[in-house]
Protein backbone atom coordinates (compact mmCIF):
# COMPACT_ATOMS: atom_id res chain seq x y z
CA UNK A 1 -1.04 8.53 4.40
CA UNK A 2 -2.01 4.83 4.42
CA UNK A 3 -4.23 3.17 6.96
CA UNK A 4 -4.70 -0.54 7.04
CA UNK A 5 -5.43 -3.54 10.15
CA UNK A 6 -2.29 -5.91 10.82
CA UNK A 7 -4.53 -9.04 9.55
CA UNK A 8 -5.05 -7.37 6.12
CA UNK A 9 -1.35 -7.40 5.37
CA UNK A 10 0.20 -10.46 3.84
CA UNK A 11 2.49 -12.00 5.63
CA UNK A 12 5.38 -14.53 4.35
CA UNK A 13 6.53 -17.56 6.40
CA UNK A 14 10.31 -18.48 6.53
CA UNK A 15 12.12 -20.94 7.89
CA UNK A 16 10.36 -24.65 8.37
CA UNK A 17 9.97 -27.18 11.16
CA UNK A 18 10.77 -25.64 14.42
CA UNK A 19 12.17 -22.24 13.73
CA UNK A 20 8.89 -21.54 11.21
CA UNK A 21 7.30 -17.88 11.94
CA UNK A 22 5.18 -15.51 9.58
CA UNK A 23 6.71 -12.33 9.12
CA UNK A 24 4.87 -9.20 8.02
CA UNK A 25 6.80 -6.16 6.55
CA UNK A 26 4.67 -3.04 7.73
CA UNK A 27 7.63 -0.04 6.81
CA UNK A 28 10.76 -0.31 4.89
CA UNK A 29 12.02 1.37 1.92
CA UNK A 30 10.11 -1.43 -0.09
CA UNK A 31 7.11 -2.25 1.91
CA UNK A 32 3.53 -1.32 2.52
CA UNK A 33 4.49 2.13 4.20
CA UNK A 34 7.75 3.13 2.63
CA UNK A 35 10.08 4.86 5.26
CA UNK A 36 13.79 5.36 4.33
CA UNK A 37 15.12 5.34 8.09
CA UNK A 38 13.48 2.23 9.94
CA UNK A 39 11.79 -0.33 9.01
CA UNK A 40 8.90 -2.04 10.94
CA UNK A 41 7.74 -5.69 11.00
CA UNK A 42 5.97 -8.46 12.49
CA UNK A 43 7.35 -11.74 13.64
CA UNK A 44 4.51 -14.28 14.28
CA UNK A 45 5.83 -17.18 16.14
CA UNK A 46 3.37 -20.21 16.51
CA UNK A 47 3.11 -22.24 20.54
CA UNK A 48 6.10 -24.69 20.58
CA UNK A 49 8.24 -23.10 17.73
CA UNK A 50 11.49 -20.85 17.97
CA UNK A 51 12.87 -17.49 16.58
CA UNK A 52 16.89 -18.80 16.58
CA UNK A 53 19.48 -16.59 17.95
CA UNK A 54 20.87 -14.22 16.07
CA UNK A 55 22.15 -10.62 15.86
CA UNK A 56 22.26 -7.77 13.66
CA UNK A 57 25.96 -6.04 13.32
CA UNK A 58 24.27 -2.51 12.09
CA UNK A 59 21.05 -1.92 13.60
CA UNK A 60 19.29 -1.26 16.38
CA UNK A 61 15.98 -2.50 17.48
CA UNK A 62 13.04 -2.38 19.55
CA UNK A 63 10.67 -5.29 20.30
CA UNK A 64 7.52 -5.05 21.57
CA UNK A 65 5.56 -8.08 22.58
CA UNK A 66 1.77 -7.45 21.36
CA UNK A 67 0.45 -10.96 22.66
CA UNK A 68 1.01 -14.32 23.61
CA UNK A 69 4.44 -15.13 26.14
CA UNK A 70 7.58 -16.85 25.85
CA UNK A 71 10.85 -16.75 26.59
CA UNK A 72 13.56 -13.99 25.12
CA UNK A 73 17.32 -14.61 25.22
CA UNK A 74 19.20 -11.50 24.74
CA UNK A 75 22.73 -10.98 25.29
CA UNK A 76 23.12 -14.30 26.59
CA UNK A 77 20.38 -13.31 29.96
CA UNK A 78 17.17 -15.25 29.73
CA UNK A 79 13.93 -13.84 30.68
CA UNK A 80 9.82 -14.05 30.46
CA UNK A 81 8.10 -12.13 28.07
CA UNK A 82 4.41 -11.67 27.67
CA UNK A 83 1.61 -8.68 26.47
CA UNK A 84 3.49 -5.27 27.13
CA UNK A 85 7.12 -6.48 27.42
CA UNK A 86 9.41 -4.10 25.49
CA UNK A 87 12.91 -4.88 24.97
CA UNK A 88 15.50 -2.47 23.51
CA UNK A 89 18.67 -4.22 21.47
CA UNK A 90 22.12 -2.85 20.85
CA UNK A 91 23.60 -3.28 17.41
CA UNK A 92 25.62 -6.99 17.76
CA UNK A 93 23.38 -7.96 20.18
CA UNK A 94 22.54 -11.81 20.27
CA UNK A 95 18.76 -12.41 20.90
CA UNK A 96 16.04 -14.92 20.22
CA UNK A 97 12.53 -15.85 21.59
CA UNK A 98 10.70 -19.27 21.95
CA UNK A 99 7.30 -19.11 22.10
CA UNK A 100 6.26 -21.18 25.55
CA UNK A 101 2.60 -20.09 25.69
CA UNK A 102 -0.46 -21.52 23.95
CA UNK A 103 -1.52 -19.28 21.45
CA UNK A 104 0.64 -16.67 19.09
CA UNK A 105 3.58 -14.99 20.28
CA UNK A 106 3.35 -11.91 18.18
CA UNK A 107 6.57 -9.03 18.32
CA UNK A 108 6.23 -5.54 16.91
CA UNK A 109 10.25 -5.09 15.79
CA UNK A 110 11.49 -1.60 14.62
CA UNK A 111 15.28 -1.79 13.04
CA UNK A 112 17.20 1.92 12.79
CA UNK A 113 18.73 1.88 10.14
CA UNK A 114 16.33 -0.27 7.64
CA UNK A 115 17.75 -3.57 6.19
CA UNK A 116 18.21 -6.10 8.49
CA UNK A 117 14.55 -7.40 7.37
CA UNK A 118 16.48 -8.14 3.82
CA UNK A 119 17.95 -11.70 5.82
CA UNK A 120 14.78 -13.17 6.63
CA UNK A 121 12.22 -11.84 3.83
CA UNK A 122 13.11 -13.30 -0.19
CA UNK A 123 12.96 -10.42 -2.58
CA UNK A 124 10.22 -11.88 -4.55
CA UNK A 125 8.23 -11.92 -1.18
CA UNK A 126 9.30 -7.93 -0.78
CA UNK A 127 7.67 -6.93 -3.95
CA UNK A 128 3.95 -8.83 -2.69
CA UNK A 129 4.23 -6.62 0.69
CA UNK A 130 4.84 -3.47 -1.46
């Protein structure tokens, strides 16, 4: 069992300018809790800054928005997001958010099956979140 708050796990920042977002591994096979069959994470995306498009060919995820509102672009339909949106994604799917509020635009993202957190997180930053 492991029991920790979301601020107490380090996070890693990718990407620079305006596509720049912390990202904090919570479940993987190499994170903080280890889980073989999803993997859990954090996407912190600052007021004015963008998560690009993109999709994942093998995976399937869940997003849920924990704060802050923007705008989500999934499957080519663009909608508003805020506190207590959850959005389910089929493998392929193309998606991104912008973050059109004023503070944090924070996503809870569970992939089935694990690895499609390998893209955005170096392996040197893997073994930190471990």
């Amino acid at each position: 069992m492991r029991h920790f708050k979301l601020e107490d796990v380090p996070g890693v920042t990718i990407n620079r300018q305006l596509n720049e977002r912390q990202i904090k591994l919570l479940a993987s096979p190499a994170s903080i809790i280890q889980r073989q069959h999803f993997s859990v994470g954090v996407s912190i995306i600052d007021p004015g800054r963008v998560h690009e498009e993109h999709k994942h060919d093998h995976n399937e995820e869940m997003i849920v928005v924990l704060a802050g509102e923007g705008m989500a672009k999934i499957a080519g339909q663009e909608f508003a997001v805020r506190q207590g949106s959850i959005i389910g994604i089929d493998p392929g799917e193309a998606h991104g958010f912008a973050n059109t509020g004023s503070a944090a635009l924070t996503l809870l993202w569970i992939y089935d099956p694990p690895g499609a957190e390998s893209r955005f997180i170096p392996p040197a930053a893997k073994e930190g979140m471990a």
